[in-house]
N, C-alpha and C. Protein backbone atom coordinates (compact mmCIF):
# COMPACT_ATOMS: atom_id res chain seq x y z
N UNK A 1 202.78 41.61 185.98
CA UNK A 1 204.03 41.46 186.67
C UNK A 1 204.92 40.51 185.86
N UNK A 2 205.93 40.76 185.64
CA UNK A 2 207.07 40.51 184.53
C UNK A 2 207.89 39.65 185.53
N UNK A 3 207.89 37.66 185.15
CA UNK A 3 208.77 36.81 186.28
C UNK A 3 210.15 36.98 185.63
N UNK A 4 210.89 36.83 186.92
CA UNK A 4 212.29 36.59 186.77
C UNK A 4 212.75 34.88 187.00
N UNK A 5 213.37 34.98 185.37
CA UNK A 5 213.81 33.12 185.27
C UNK A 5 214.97 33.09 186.67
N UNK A 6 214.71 31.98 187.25
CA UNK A 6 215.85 31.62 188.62
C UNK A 6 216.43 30.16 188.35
N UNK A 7 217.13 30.09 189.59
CA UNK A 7 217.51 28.37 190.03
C UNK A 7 218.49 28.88 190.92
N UNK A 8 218.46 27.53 191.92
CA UNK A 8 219.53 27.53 192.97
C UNK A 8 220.60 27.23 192.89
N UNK A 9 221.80 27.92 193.66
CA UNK A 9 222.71 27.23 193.70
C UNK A 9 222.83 25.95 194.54
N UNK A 10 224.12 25.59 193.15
CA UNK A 10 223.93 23.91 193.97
C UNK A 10 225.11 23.81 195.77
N UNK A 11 224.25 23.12 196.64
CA UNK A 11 224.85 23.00 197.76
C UNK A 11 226.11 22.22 197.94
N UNK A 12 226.88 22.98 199.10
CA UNK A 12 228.30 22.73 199.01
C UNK A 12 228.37 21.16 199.42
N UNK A 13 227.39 20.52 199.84
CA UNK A 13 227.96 19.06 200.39
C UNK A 13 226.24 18.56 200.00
N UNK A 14 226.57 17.05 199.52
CA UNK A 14 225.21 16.16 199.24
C UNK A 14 225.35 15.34 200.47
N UNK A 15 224.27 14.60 200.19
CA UNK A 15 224.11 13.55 201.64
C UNK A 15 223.28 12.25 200.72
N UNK A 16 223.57 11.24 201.60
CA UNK A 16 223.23 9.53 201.54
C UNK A 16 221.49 9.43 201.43
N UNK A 17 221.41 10.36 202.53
CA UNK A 17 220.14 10.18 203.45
C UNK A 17 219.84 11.46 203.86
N UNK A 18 217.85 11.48 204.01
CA UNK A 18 217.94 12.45 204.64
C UNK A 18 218.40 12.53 206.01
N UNK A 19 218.26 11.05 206.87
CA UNK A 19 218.57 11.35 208.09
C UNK A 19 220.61 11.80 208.12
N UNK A 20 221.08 11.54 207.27
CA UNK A 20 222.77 12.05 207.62
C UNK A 20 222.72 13.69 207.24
N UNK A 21 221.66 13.83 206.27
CA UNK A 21 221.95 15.22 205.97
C UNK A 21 221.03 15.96 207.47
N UNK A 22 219.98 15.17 208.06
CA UNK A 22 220.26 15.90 209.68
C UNK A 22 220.87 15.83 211.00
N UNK A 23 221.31 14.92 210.71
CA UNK A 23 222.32 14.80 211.38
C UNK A 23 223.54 15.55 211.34
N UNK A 24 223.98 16.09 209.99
CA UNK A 24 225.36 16.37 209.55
C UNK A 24 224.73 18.26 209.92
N UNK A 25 223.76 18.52 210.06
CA UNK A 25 223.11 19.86 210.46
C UNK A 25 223.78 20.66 211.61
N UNK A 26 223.81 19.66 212.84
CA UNK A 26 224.44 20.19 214.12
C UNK A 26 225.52 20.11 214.21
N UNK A 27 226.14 20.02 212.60
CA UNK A 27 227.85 20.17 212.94
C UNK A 27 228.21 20.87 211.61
N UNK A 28 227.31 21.75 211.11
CA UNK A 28 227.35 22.56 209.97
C UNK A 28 228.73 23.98 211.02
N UNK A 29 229.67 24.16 210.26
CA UNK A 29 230.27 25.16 210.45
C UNK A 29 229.60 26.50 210.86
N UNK A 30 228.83 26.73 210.79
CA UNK A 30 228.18 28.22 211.73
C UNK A 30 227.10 27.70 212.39
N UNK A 31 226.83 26.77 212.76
CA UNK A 31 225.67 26.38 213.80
C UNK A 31 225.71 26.80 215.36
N UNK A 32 226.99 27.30 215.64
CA UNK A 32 227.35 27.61 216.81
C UNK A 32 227.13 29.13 216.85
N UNK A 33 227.40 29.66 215.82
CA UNK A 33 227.52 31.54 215.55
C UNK A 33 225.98 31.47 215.82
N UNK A 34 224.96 30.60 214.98
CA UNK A 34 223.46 31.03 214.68
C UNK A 34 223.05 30.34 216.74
N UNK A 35 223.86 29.60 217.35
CA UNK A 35 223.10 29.56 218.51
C UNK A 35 223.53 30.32 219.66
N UNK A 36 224.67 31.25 218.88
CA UNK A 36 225.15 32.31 220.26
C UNK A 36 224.00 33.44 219.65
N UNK A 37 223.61 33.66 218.34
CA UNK A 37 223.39 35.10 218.04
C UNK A 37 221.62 34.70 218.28
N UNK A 38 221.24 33.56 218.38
CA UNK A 38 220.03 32.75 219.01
C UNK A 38 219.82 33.11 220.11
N UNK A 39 220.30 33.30 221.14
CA UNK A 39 220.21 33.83 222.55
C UNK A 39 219.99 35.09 222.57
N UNK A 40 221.00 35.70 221.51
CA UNK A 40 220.82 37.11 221.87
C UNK A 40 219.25 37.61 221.78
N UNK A 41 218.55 36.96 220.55
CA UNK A 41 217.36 37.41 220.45
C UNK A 41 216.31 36.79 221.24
N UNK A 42 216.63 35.60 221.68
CA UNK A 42 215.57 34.95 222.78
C UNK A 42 214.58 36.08 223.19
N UNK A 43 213.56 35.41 223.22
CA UNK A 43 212.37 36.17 223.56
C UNK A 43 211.98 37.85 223.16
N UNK A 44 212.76 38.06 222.31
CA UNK A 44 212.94 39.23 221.86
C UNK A 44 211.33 39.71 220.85
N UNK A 45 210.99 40.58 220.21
CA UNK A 45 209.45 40.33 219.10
C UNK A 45 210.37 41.24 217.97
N UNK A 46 209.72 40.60 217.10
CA UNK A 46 210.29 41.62 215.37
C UNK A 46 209.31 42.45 215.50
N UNK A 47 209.89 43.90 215.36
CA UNK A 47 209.72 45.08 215.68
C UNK A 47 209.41 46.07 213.90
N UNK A 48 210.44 45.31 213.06
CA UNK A 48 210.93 46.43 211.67
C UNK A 48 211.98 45.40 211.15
N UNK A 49 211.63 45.88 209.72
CA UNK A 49 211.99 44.78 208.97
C UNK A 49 212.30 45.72 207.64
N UNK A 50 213.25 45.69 206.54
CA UNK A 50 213.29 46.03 205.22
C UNK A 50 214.47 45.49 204.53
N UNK A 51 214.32 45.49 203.35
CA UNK A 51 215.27 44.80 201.96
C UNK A 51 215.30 44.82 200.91
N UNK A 52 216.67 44.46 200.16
CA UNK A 52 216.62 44.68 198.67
C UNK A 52 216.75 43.13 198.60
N UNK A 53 216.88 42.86 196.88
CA UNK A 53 216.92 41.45 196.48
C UNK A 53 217.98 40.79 196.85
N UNK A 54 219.10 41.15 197.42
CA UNK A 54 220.38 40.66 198.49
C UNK A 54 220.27 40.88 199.74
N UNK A 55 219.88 41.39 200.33
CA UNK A 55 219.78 41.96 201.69
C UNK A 55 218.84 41.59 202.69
N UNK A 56 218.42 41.70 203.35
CA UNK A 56 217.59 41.55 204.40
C UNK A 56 218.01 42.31 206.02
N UNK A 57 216.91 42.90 206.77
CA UNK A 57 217.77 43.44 207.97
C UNK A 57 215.94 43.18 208.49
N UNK A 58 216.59 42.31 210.08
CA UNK A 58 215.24 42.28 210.94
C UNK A 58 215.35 42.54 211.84
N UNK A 59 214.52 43.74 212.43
CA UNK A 59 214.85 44.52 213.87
C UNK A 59 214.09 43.80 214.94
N UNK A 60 214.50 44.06 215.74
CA UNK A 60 214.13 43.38 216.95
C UNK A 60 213.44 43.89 218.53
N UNK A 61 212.77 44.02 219.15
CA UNK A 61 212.46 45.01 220.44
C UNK A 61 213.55 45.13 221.70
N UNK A 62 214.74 44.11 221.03
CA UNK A 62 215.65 44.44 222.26
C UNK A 62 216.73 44.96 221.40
N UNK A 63 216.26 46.15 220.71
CA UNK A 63 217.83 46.73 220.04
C UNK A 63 218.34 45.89 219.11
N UNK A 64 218.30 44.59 218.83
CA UNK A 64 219.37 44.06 218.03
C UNK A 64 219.16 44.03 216.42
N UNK A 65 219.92 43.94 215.71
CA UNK A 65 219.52 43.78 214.25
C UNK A 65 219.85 42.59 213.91
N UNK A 66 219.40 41.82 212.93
CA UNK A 66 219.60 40.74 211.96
C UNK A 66 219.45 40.86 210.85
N UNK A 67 220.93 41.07 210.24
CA UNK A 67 221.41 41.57 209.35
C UNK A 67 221.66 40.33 208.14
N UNK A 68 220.68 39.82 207.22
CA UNK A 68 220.76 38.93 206.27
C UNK A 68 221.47 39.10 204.76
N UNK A 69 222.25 38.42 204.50
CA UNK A 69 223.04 39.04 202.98
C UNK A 69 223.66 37.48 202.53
N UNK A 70 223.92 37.65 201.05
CA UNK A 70 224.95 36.82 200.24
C UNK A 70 225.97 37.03 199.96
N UNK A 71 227.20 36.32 200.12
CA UNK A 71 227.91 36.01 200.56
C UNK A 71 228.94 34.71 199.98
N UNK A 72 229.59 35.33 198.35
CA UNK A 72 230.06 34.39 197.56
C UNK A 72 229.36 33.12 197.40
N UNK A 73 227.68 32.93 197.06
CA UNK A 73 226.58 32.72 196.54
C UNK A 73 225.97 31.59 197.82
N UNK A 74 226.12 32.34 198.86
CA UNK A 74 225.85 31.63 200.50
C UNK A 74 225.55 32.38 201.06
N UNK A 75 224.06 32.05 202.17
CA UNK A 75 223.63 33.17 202.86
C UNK A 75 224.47 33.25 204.24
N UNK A 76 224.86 34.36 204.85
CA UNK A 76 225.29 34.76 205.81
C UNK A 76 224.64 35.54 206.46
N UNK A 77 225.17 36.21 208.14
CA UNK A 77 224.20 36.80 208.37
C UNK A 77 225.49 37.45 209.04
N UNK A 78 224.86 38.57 210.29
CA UNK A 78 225.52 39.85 211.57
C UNK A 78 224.26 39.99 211.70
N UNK A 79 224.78 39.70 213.60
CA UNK A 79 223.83 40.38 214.20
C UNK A 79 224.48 41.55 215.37
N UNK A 80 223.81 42.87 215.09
CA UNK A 80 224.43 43.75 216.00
C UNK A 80 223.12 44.71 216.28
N UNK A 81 223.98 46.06 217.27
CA UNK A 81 222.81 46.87 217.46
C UNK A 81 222.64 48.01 216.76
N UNK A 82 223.57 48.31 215.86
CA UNK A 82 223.13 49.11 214.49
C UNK A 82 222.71 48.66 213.53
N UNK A 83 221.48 49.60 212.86
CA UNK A 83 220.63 49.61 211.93
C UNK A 83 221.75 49.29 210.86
N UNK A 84 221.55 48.33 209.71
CA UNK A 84 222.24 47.77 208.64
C UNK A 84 221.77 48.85 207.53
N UNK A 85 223.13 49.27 206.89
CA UNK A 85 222.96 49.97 205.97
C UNK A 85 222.63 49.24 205.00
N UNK A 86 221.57 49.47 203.70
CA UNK A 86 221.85 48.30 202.80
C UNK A 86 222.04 49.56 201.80
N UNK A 87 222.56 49.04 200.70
CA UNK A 87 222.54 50.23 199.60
C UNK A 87 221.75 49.42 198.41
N UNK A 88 220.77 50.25 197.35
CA UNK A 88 220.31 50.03 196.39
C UNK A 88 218.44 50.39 196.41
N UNK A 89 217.80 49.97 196.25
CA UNK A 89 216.59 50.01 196.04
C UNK A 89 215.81 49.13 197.48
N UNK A 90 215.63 49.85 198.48
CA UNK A 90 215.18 49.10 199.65
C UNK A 90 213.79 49.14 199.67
N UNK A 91 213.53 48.09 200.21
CA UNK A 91 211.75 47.66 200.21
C UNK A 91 211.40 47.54 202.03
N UNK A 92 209.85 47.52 201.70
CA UNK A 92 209.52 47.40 203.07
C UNK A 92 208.38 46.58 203.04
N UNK A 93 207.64 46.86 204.21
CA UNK A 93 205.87 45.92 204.17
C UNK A 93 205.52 47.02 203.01
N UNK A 94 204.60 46.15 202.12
CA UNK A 94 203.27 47.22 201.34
C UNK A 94 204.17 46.66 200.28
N UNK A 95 205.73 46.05 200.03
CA UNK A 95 206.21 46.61 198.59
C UNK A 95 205.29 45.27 197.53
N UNK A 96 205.16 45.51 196.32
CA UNK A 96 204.82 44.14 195.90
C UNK A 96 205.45 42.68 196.04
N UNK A 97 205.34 41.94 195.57
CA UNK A 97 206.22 40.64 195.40
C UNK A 97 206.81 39.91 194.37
N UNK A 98 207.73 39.44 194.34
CA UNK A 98 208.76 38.97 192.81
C UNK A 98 207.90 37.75 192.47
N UNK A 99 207.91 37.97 190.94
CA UNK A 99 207.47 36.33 190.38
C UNK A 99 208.79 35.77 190.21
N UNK A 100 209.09 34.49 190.86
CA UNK A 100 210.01 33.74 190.06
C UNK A 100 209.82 32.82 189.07
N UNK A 101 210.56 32.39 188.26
CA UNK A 101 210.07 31.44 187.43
C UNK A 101 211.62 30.50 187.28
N UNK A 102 210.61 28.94 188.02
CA UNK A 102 211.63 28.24 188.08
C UNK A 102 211.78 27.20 187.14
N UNK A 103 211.50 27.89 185.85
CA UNK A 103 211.66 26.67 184.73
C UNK A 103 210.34 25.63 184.73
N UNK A 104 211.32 24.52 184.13
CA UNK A 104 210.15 23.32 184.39
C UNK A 104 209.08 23.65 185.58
N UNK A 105 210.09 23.82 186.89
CA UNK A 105 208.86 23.41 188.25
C UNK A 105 207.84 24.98 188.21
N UNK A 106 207.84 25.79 187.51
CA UNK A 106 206.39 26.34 187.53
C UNK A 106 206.90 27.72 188.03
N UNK A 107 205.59 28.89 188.39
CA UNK A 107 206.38 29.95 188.78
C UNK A 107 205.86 30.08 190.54
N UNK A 108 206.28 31.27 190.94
CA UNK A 108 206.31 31.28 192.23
C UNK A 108 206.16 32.59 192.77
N UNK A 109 205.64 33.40 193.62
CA UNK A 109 205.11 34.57 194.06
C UNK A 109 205.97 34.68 195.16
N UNK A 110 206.98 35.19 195.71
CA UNK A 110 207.88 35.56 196.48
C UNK A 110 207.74 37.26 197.26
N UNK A 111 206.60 36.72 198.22
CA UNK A 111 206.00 37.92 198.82
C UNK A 111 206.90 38.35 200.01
N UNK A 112 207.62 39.08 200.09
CA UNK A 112 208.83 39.30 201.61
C UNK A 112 207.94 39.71 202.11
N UNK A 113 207.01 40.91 201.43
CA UNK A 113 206.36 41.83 202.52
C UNK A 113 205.31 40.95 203.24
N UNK A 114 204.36 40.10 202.85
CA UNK A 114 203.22 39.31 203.58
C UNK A 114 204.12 38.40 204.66
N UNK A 115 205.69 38.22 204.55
CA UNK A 115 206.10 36.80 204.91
C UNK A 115 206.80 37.75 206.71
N UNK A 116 206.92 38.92 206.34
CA UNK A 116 207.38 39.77 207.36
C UNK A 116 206.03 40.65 208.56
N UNK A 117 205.31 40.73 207.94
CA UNK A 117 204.35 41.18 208.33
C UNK A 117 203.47 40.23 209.49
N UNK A 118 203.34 39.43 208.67
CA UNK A 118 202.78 37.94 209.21
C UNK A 118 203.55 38.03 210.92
N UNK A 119 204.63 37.96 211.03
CA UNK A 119 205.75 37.80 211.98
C UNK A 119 205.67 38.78 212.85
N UNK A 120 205.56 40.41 212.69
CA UNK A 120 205.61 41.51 213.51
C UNK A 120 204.72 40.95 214.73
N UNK A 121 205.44 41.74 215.75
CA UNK A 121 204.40 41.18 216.89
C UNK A 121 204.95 39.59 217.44
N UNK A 122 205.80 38.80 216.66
CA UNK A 122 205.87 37.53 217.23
C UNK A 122 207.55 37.32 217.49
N UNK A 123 207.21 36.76 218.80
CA UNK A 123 208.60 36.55 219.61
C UNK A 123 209.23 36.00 219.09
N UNK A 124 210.93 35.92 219.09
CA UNK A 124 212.17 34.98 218.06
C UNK A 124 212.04 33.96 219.28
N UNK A 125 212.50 32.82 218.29
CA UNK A 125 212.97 31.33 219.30
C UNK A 125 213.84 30.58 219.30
N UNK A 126 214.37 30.95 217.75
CA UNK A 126 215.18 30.07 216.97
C UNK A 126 215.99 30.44 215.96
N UNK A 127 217.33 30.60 215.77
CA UNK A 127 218.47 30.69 214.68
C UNK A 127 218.88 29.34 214.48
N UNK A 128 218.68 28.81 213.05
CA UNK A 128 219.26 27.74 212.46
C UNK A 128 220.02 27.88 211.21
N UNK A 129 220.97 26.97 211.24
CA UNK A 129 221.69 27.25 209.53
C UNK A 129 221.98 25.74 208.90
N UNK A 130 221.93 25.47 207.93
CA UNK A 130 222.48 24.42 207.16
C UNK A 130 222.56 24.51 206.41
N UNK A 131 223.14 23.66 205.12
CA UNK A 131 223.40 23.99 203.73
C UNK A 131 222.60 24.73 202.89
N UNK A 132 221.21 24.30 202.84
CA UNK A 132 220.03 25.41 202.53
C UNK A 132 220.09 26.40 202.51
N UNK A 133 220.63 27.25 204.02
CA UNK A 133 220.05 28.33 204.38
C UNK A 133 219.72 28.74 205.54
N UNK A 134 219.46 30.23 206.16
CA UNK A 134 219.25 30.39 207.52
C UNK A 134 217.94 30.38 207.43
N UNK A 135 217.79 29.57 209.06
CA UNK A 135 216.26 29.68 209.69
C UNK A 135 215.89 30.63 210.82
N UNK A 136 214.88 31.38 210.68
CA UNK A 136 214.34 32.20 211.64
C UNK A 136 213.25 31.78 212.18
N UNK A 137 213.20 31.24 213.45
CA UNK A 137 211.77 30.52 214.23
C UNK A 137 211.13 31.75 214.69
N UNK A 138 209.64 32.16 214.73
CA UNK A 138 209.03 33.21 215.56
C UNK A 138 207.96 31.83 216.29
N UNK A 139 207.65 32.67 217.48
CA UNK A 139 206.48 31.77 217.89
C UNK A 139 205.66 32.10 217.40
N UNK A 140 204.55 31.01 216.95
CA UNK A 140 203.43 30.88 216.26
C UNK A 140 203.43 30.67 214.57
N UNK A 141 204.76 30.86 213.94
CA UNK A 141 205.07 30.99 212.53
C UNK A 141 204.83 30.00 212.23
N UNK A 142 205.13 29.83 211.12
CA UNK A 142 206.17 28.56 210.54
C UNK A 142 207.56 29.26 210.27
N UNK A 143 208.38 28.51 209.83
CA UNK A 143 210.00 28.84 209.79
C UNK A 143 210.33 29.87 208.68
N UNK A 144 210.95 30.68 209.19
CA UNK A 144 211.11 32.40 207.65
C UNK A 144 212.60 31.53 207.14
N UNK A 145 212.62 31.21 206.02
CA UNK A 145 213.51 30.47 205.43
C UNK A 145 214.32 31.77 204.76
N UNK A 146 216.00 31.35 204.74
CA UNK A 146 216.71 32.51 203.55
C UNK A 146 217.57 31.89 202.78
N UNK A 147 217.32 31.82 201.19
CA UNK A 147 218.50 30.65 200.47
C UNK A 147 219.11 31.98 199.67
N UNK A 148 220.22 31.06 198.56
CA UNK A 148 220.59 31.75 197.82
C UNK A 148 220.16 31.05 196.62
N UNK A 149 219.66 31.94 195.63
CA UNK A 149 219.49 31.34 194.40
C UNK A 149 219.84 32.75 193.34
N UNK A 150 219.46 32.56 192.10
CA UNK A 150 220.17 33.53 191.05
C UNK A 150 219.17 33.63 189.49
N UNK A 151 219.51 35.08 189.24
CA UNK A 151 218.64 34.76 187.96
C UNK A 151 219.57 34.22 187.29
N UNK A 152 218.82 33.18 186.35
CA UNK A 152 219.45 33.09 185.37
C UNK A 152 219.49 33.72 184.04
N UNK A 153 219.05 34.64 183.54
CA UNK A 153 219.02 35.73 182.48
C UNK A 153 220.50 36.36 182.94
N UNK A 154 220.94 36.93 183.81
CA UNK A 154 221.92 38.04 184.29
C UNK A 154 223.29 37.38 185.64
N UNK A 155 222.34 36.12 185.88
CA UNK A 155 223.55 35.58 186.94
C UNK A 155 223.39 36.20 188.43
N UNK A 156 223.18 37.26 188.35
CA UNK A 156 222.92 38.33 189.58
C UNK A 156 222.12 37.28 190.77
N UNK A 157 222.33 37.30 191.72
CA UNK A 157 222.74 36.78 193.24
C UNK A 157 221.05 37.38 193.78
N UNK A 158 220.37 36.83 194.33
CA UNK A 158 219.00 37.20 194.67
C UNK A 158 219.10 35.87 196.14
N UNK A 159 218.22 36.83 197.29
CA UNK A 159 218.52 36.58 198.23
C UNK A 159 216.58 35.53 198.38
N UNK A 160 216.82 34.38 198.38
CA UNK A 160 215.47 33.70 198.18
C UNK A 160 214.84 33.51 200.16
N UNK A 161 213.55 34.09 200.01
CA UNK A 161 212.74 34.45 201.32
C UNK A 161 211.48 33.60 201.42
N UNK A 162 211.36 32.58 201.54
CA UNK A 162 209.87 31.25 201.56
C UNK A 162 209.86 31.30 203.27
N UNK A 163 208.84 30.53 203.44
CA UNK A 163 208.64 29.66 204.69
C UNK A 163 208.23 28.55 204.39
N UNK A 164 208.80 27.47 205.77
CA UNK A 164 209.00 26.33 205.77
C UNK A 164 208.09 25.36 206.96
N UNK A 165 207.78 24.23 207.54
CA UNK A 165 207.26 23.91 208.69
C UNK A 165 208.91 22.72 208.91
């Protein structure tokens, strides 16, 4: 498996501290969008899930979609009750996983499909956003993290998928 050189983009605002940078969290400009579109999925279970290296779309058992993408090199999201078109090379569970390679800090196995799979079956609890990135809480998980980062060979915009506690 052939890694792709990466790095992140750098975030729109630094902080003092970590405690100001959580603090400064619950007054991040879409924190309110991620706790109306938070309700919607309350108690809802991930049902279906697929993506390309920008994209992301996570279905839900009450109809809704969560529709993940980048977004002038920032993750954004829509949530509605149509299936998200994505265009390009779409993946699902079973597909393999990207090596990244983040330079100095080493490389990295970026499995969507194990990180989605894991989740099927488990109820939503939680929409979070902050400079990072959106958070997806399931019960029983740990946190399905979504950043933006980029190769650096080509520049091209890659939609970064870890989990977090």
């Amino acid at each position: 498996m052939k890694s792709i050189p990466v790095d992140g983009h750098p975030f729109e605002r630094t902080y003092d501290s970590p405690e100001a940078a959580i603090a400064e969290a619950d007054n991040h400009p879409l924190q309110s969008k991620a706790r109306s579109d938070g309700l919607h999925l309350l108690g809802a279970i991930l049902v279906d899930s697929y993506w390309t290296n920008s994209e992301f779309a996570l279905g839900f058992s009450n109809g809704q979609w969560l529709h993940v993408f980048l977004d002038n090199h920032r993750v954004r999201w829509a949530l509605g009750e149509t299936k998200p078109c994505i265009l390009g090379t779409v993946e699902q569970v079973g597909s393999p996983p990207l090596k990244l390679d983040w330079g100095i800090v080493g490389e990295e196995l970026m499995d969507r499909s194990s990180l989605v799979s894991a989740r099927f079956g488990k109820e939503f609890v939680r929409l979070w956003v902050n400079e990072i990135g959106l958070f997806v809480y399931t019960k029983g998980q740990l946190i399905l993290r979504f950043g933006a980062i980029f190769r650096t060979d080509t520049g091209e915009d890659i939609l970064y998928v870890t989990e977090t506690d």
